[in-house]
C-alpha atoms as a PDB file:
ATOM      1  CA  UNK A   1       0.613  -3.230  16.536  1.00  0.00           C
ATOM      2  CA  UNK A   2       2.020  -5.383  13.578  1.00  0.00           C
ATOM      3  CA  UNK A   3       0.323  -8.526  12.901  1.00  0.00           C
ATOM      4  CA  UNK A   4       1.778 -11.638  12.433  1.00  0.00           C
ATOM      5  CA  UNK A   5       0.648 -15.245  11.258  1.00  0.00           C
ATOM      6  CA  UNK A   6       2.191 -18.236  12.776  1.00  0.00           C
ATOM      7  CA  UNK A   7       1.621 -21.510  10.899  1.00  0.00           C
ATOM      8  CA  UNK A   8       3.048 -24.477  11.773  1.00  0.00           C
ATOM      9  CA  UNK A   9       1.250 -28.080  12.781  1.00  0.00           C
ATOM     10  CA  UNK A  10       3.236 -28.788  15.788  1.00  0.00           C
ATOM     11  CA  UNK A  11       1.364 -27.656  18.653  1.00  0.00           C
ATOM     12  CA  UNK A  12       4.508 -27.581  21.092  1.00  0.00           C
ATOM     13  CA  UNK A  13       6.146 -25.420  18.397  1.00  0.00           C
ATOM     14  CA  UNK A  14       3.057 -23.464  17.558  1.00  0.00           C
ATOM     15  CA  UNK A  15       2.323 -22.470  21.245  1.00  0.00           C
ATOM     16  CA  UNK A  16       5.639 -21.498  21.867  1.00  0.00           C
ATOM     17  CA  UNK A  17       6.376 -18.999  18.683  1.00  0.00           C
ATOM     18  CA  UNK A  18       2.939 -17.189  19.467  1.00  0.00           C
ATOM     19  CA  UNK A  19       3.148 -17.103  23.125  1.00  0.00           C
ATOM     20  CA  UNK A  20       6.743 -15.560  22.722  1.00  0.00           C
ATOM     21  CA  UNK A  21       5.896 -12.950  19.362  1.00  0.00           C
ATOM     22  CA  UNK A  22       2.746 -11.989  21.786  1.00  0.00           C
ATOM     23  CA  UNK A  23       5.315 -11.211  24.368  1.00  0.00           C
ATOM     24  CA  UNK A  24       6.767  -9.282  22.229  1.00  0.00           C
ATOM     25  CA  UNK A  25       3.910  -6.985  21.805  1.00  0.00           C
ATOM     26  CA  UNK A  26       2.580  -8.534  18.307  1.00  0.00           C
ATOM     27  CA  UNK A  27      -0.580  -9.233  17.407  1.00  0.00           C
ATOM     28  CA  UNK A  28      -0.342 -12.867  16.658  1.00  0.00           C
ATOM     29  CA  UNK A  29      -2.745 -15.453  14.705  1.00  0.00           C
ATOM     30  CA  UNK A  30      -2.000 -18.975  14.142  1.00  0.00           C
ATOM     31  CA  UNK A  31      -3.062 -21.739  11.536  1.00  0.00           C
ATOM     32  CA  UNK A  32      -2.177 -25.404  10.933  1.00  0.00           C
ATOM     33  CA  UNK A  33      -2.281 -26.538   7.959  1.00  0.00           C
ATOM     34  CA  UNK A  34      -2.261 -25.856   4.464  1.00  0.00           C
ATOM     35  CA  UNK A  35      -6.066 -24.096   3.293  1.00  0.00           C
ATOM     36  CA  UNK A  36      -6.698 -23.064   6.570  1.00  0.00           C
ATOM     37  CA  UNK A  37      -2.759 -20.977   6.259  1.00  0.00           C
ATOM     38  CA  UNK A  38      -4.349 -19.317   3.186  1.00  0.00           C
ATOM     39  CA  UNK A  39      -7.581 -18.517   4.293  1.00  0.00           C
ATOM     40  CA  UNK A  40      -6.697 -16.558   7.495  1.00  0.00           C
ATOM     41  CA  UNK A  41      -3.636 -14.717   5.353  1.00  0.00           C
ATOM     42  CA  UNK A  42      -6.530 -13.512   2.882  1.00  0.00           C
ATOM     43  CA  UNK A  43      -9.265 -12.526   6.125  1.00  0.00           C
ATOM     44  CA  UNK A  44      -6.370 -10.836   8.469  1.00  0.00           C
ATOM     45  CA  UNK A  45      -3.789  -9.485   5.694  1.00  0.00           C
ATOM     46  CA  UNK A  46      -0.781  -9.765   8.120  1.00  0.00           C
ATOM     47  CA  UNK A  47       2.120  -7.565   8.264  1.00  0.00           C
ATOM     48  CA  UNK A  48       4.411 -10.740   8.668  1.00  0.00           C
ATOM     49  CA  UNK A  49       3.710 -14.697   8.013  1.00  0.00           C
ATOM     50  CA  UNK A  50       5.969 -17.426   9.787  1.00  0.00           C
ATOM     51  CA  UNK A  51       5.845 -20.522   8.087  1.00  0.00           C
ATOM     52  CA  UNK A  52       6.828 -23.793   8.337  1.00  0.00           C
ATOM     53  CA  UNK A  53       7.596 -26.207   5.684  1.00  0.00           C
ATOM     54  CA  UNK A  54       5.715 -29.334   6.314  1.00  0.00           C
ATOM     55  CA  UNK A  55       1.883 -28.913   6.253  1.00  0.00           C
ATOM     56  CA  UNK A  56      -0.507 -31.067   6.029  1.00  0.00           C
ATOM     57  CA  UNK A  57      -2.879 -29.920   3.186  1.00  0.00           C
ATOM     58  CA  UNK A  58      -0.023 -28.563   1.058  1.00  0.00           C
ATOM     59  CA  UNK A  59       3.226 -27.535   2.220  1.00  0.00           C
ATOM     60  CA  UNK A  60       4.628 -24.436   3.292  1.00  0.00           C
ATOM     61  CA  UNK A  61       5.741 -23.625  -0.298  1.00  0.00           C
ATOM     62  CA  UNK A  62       2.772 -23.727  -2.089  1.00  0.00           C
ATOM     63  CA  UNK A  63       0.975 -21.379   0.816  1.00  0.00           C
ATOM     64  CA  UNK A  64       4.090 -19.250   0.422  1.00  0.00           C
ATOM     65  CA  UNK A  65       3.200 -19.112  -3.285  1.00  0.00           C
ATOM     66  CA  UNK A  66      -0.675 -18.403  -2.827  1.00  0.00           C
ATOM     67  CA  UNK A  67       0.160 -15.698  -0.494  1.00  0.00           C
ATOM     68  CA  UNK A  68       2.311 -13.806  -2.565  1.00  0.00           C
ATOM     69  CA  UNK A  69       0.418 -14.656  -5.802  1.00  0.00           C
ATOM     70  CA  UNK A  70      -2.473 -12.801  -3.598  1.00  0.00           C
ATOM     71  CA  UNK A  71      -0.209  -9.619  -1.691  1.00  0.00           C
ATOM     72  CA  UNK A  72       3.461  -9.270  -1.340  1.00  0.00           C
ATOM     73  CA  UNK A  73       4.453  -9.928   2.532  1.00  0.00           C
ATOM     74  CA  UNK A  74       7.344 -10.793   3.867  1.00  0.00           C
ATOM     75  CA  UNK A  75       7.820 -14.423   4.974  1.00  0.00           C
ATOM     76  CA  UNK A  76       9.917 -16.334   7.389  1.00  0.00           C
ATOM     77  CA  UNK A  77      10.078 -20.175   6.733  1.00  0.00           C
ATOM     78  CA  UNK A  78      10.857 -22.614   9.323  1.00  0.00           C
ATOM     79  CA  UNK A  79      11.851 -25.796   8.442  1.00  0.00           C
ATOM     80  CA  UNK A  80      13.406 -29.093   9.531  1.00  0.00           C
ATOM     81  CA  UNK A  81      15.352 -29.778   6.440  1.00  0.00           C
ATOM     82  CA  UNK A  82      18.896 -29.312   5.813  1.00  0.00           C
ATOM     83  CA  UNK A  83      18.350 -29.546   2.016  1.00  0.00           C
ATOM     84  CA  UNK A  84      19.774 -26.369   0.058  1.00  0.00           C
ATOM     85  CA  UNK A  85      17.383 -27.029  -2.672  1.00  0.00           C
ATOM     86  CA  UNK A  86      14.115 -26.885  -0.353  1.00  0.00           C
ATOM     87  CA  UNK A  87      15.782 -23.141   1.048  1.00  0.00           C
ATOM     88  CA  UNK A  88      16.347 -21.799  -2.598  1.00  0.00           C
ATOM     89  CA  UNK A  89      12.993 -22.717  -3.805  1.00  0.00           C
ATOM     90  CA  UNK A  90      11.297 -20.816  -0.862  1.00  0.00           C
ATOM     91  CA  UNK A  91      13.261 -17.726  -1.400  1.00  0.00           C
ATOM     92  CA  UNK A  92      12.862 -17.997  -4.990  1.00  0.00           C
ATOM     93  CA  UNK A  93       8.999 -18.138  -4.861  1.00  0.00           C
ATOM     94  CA  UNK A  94       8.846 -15.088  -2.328  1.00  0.00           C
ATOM     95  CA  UNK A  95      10.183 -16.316   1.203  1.00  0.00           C
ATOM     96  CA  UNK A  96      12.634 -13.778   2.605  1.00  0.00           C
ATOM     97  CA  UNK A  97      14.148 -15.576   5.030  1.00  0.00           C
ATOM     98  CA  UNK A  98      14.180 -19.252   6.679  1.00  0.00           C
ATOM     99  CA  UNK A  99      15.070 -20.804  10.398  1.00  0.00           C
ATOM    100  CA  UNK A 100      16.336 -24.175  10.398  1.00  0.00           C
ATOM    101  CA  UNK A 101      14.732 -26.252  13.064  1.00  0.00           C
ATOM    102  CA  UNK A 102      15.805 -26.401  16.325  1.00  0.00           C
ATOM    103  CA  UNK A 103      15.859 -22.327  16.420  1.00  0.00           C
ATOM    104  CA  UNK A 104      16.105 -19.958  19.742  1.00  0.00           C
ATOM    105  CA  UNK A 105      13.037 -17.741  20.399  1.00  0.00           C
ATOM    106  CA  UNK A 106      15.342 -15.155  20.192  1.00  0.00           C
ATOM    107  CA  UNK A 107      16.727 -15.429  17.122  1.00  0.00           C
ATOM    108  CA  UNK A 108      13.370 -16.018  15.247  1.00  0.00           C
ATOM    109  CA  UNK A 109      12.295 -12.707  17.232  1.00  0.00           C
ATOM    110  CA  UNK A 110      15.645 -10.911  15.925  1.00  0.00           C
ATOM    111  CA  UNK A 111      14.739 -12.243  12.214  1.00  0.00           C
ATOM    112  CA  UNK A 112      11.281 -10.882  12.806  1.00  0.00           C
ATOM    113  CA  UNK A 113      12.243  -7.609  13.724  1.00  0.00           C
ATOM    114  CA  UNK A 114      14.354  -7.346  10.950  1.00  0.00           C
ATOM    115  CA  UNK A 115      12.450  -8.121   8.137  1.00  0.00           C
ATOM    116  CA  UNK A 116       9.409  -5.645   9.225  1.00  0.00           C
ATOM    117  CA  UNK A 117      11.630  -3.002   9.628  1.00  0.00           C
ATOM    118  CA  UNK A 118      13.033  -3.635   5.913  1.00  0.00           C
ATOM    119  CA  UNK A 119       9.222  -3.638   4.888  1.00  0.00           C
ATOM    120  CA  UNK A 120       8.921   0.217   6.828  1.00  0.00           C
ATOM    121  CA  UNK A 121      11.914   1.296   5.695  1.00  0.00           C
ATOM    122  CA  UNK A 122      10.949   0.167   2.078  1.00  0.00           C
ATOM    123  CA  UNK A 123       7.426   1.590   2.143  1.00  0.00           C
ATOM    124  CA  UNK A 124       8.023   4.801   3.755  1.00  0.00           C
ATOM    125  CA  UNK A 125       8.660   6.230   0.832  1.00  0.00           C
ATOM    126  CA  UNK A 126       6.536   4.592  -1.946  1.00  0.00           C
ATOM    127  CA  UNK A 127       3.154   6.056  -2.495  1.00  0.00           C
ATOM    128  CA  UNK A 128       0.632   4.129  -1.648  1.00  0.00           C
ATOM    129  CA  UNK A 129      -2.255   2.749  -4.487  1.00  0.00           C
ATOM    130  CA  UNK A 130      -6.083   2.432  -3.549  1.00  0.00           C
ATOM    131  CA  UNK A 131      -8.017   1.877  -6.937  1.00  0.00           C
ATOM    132  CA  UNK A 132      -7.677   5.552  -8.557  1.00  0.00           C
ATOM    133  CA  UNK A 133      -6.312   7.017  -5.775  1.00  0.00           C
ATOM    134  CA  UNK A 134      -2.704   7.541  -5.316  1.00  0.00           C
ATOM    135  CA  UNK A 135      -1.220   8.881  -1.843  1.00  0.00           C
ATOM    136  CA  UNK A 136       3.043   9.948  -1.653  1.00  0.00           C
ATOM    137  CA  UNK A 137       3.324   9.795   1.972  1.00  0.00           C
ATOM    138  CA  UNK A 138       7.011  11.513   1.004  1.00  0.00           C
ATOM    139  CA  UNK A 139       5.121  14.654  -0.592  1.00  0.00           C
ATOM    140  CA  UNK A 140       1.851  14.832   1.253  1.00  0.00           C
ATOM    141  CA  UNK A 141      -0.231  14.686  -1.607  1.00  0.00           C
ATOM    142  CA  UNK A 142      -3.133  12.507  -2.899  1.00  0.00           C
ATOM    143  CA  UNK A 143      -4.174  12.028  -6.134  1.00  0.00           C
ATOM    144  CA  UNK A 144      -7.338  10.565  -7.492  1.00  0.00           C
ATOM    145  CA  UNK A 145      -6.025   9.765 -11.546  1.00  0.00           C
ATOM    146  CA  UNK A 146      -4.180  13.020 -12.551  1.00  0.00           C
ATOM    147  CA  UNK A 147      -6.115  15.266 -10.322  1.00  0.00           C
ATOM    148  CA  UNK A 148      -4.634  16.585  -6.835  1.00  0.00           C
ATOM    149  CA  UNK A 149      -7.155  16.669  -3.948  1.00  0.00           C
ATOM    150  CA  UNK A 150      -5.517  18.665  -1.006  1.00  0.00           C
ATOM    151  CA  UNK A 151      -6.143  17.762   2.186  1.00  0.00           C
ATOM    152  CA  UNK A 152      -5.612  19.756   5.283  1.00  0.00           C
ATOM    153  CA  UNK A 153      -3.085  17.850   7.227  1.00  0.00           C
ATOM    154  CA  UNK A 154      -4.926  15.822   9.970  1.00  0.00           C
ATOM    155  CA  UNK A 155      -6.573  15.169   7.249  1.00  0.00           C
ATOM    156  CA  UNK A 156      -3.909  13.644   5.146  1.00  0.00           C
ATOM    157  CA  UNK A 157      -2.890  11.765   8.303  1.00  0.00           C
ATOM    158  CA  UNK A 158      -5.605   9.996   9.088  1.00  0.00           C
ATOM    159  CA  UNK A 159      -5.788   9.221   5.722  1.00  0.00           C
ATOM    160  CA  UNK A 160      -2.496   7.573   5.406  1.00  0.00           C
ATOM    161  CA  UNK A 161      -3.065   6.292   8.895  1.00  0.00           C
ATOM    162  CA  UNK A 162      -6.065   4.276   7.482  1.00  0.00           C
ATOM    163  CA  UNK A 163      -4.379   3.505   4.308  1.00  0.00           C
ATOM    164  CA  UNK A 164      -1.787   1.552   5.981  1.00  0.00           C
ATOM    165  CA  UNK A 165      -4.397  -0.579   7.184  1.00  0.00           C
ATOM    166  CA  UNK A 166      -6.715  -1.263   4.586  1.00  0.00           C
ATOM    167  CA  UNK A 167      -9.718  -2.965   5.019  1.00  0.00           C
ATOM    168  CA  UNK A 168      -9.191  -3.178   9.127  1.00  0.00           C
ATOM    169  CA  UNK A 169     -11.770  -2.259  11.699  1.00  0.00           C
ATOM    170  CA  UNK A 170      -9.802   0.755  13.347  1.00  0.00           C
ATOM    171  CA  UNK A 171     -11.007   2.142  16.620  1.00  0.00           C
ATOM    172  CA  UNK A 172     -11.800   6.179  17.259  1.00  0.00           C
ATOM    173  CA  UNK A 173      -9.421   5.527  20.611  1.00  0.00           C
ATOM    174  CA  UNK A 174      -6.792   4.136  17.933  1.00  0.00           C
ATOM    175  CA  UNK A 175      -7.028   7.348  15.821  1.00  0.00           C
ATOM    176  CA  UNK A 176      -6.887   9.790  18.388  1.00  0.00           C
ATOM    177  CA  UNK A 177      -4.023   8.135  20.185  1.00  0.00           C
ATOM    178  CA  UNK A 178      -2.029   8.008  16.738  1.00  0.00           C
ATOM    179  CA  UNK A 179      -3.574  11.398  14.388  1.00  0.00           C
ATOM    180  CA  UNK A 180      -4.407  13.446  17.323  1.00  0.00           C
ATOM    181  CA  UNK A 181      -2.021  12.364  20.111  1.00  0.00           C
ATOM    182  CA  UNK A 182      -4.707  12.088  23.232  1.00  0.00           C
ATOM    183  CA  UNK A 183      -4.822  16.090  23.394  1.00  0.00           C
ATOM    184  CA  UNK A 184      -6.463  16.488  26.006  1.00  0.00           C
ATOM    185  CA  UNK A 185      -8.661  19.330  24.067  1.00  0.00           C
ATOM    186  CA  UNK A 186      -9.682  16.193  21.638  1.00  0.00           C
ATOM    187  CA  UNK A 187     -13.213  14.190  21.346  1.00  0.00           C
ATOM    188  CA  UNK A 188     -13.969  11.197  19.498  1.00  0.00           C
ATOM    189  CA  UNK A 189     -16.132  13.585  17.587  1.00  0.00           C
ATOM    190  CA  UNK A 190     -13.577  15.239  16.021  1.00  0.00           C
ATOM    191  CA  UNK A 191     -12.351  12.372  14.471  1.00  0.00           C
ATOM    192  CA  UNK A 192     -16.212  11.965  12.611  1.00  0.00           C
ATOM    193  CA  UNK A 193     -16.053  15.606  11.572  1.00  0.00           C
ATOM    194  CA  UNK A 194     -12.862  15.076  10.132  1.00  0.00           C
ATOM    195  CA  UNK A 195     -13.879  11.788   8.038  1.00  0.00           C
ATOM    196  CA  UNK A 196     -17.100  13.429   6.944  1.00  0.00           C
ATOM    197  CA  UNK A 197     -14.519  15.999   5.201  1.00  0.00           C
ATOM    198  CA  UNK A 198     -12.376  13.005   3.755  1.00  0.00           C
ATOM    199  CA  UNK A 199     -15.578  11.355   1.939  1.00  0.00           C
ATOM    200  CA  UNK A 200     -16.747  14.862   0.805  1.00  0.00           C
ATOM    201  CA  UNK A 201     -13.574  15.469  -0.472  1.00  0.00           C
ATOM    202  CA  UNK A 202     -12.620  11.741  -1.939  1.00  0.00           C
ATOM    203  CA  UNK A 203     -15.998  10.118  -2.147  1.00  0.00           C
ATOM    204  CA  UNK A 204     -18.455   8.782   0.974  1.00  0.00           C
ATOM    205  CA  UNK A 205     -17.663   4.679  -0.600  1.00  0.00           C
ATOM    206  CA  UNK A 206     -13.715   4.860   0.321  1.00  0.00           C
ATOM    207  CA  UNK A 207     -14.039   4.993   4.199  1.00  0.00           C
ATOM    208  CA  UNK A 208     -16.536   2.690   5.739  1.00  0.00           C
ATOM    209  CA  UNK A 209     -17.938   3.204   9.412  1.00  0.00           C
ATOM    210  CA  UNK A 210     -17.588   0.356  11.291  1.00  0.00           C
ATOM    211  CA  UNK A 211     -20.769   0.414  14.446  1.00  0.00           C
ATOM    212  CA  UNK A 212     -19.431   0.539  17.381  1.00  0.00           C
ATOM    213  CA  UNK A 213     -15.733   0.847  16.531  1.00  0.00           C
ATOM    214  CA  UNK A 214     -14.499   3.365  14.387  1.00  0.00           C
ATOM    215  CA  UNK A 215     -13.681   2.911  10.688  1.00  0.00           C
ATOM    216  CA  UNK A 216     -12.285   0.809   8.128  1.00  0.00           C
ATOM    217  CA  UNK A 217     -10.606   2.187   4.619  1.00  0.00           C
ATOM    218  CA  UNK A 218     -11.800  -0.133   1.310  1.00  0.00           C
ATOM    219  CA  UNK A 219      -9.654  -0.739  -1.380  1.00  0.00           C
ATOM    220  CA  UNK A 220     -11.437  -0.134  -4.417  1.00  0.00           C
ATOM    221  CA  UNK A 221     -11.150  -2.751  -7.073  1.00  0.00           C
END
């Protein structure tokens, strides 16, 4: 489930964006203004921000500008203006696409789905970075510096399942239902046995158990 933060301090328009991108089967935060924008971007790392403009705080650009000073993600700005100048100066510092106000829920849905799916299609290919480690979903192989560990290949998927998320509290149900497929021959325990053998093989710091859930992968800084 992709995750996407909705900021914008009109409640009417607020309401209406989540209710509708939760309809759509998103996982959907919200913020209001300006610091608090920030602050949840930084605690939930969302796959997609939408962003208005005018913010109380500071505006839309400057969060836009935090964000991506912090992690790229893609951005769709709403605003109210008609100004050209306002439009090239959020693209310029990292928007990658804007909805002029009044919009239809189902074109901000269409311009949603299009600009994650540019992100996926980007990304599929691109190794992914996690302090020394290096993993090339393309090849299959992980790297920590110029060393190759090899992985079996549940392994390597759960890996790169958890990599995609970093830092996120993912549940053993999650895992199975995505690694495993819900075999029917499959325990929750299988998925412990199988990180034990990632942190022998990568280090016991990288993937953090998470009591009562499942786990989480750090980053390493």
């Amino acid at each position: 489930m992709k995750r996407i933060l909705v900021v914008d301090d009109e409640p009417t328009i607020l309401s209406a964006v989540a209710t509708r991108l939760r309809a759509e089967a998103f996982d959907v935060e919200t913020a209001v203004d300006g610091p608090s924008a920030v602050a949840t971007a930084a605690a939930i790392q969302p796959d997609l921000v939408v962003l208005d403009v005018m913010l109380p705080g500071f505006d839309g650009l400057e969060v836009c500008r935090r964000i991506q000073a912090e992690r790229a993600v893609p951005v769709l700005m709403l605003t109210a203006r008609t100004d050209e100048t306002d439009m090239l100066i959020g693209l310029g510092i990292g928007a990658d696409d804007y909805l002029t106000k009044p919009f239809s829920m189902r074109e901000l849905v269409a311009r949603v789905m299009v600009l994650l799916r540019r992100v996926d299609r980007a990304s599929a290919d691109q190794p992914l970075s996690l302090g020394d480690y290096r993993i090339d979903l393309a090849e299959r192989r992980v790297h920590q510096g110029e060393q190759e560990i090899h992985l079996t290949r549940t392994e390597f998927d759960l890996l790169a399942f958890l990599a995609g998320r970093p830092r996120a509290a993912v549940a053993r149900e999650t895992l199975l239902e995505h690694v495993w497929g819900w075999t029917s021959d499959v325990e929750s325990r299988t998925v412990d046995s199988h990180v034990k053998a990632l942190r022998r093989k990568l280090g016991s710091e990288l993937i953090r158990t998470v009591h009562g859930v499942g786990y989480a992968l750090e980053v390493p800084r």
